[in-house]
Protein backbone atom coordinates (compact mmCIF):
# COMPACT_ATOMS: atom_id res chain seq x y z
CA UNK A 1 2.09 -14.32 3.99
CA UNK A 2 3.31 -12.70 0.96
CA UNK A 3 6.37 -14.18 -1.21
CA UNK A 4 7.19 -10.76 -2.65
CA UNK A 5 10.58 -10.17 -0.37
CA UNK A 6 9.79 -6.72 0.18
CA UNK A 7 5.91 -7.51 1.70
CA UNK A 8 8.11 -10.08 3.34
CA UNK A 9 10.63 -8.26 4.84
CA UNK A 10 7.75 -5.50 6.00
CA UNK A 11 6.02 -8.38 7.79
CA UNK A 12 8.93 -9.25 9.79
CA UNK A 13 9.66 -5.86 10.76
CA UNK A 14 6.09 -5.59 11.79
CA UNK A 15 6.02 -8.78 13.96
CA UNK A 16 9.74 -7.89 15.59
CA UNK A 17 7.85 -4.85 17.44
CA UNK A 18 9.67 -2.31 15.55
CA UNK A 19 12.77 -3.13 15.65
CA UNK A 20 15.06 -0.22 13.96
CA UNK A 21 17.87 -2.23 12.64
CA UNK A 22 15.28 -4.12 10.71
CA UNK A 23 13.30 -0.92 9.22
CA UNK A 24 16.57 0.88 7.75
CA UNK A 25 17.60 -2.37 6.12
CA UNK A 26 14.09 -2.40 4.23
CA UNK A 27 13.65 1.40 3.76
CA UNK A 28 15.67 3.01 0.48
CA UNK A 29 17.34 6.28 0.65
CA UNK A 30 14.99 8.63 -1.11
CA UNK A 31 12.37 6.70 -0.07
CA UNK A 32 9.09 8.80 0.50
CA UNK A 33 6.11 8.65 3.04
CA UNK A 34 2.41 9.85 2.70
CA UNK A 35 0.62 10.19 5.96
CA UNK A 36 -3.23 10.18 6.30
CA UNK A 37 -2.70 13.57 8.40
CA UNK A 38 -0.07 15.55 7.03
CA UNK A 39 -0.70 17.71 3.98
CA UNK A 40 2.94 17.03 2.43
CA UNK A 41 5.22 14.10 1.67
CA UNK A 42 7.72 13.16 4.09
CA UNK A 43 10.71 12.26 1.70
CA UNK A 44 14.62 10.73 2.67
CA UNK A 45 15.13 7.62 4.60
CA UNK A 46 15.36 9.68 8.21
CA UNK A 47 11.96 11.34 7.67
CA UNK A 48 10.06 7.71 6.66
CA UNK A 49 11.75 5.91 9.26
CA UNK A 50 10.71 8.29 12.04
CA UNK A 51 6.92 8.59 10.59
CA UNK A 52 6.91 4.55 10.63
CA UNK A 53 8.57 4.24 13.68
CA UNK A 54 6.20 6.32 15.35
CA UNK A 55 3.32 4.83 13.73
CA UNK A 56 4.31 1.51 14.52
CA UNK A 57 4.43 2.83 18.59
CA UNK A 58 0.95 4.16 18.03
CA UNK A 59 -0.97 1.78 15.74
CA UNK A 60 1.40 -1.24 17.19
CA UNK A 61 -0.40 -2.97 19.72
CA UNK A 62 -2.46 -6.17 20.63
CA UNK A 63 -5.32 -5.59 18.50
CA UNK A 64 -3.25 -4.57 15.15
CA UNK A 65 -3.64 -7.40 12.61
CA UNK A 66 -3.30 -7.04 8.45
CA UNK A 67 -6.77 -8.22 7.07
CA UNK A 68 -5.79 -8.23 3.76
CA UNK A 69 -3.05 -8.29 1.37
CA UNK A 70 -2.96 -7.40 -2.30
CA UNK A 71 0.46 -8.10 -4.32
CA UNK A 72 0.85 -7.05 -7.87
CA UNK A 73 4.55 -6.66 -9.10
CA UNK A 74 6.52 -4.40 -6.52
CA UNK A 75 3.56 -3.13 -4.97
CA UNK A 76 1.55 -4.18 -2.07
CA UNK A 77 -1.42 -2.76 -0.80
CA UNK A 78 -2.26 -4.31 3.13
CA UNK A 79 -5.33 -3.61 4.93
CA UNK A 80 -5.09 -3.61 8.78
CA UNK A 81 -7.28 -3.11 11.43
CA UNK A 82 -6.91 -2.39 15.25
CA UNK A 83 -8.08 -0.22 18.23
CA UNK A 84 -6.34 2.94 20.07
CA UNK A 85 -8.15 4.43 22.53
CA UNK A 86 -11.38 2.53 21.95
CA UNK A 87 -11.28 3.48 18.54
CA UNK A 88 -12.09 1.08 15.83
CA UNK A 89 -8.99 1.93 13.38
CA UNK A 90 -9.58 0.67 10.04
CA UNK A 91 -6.69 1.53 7.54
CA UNK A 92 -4.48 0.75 4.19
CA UNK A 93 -0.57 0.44 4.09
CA UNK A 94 -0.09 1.32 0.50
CA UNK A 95 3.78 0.15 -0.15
CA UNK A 96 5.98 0.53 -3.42
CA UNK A 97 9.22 -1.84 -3.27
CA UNK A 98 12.34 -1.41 -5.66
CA UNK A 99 13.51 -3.99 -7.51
CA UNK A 100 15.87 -4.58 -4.54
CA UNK A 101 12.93 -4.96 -2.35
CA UNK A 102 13.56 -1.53 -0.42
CA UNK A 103 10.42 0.83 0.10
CA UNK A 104 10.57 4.07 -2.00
CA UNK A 105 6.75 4.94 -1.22
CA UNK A 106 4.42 4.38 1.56
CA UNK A 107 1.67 5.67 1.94
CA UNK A 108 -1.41 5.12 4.99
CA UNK A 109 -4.77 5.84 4.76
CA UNK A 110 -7.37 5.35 7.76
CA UNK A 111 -11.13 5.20 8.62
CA UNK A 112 -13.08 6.88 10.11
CA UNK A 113 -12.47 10.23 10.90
CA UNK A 114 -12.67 9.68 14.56
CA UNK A 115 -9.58 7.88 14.05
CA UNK A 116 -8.09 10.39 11.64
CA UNK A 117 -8.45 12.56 14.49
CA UNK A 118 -6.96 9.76 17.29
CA UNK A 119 -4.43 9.11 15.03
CA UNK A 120 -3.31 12.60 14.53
CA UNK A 121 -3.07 13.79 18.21
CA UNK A 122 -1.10 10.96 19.29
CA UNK A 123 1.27 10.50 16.25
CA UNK A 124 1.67 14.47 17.28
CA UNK A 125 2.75 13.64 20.48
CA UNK A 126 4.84 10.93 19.22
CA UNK A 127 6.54 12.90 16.89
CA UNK A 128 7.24 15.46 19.79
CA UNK A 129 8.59 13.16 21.95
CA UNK A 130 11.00 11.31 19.51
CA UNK A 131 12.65 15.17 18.09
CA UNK A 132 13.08 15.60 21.68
């Protein structure tokens, strides 16, 4: 486990199964988010925390482990791996911390295309469900 607070603090929000509280404590104001399936950036603290709530709902289960983990200064680049739907997911959490230790950019990317595709029609319908 990393000793970068921010990589740190994401871990522990990771392993406390999404737990809110914890996830607008570590997520700055103007912070901005990158998905693997929409074309624009999500930017302000209420759009990343619903794309990485939702994510974690959808990505968060059993089989979702980080594989890798590359620290250098206040960013962290973490390579996961898990399965949704019988889909092998394989994909990069590519975070940029303050000096604080808050994230002001995240940013997922994900292989294969099969799960692109997964991945998009069920953070869809997770999206959906959490505006209404």
């Amino acid at each position: 486990m990393s000793t970068h607070p921010g990589v740190a603090a994401w871990h522990a929000y990771m392993e406390s199964g999404a737990d809110r509280d914890l996830l607008s404590a570590l997520v700055a104001d103007d912070a901005v988010f990158h998905s693997p399936v929409v074309h624009s950036p999500q930017a302000g603290k209420a759009k990343v925390m619903l794309y990485l709530l939702s994510a974690a709902k959808v990505l968060g289960n059993d089989s979702f482990i980080y594989v890798r983990e590359i620290v250098e200064g206040n960013d962290a680049l973490l390579e996961f791996t898990c399965e949704i739907d019988g889909i092998h997911v394989n994909g990069i959490d590519l975070i940029r911390f303050d000096d604080a230790g808050k994230i002001i950019d995240f940013k997922v990317m994900v292989r294969p295309v099969k799960a692109v595709n997964k991945l998009w029609e069920m953070m869809a319908a997770q999206l959906q469900a959490a505006a209404g």
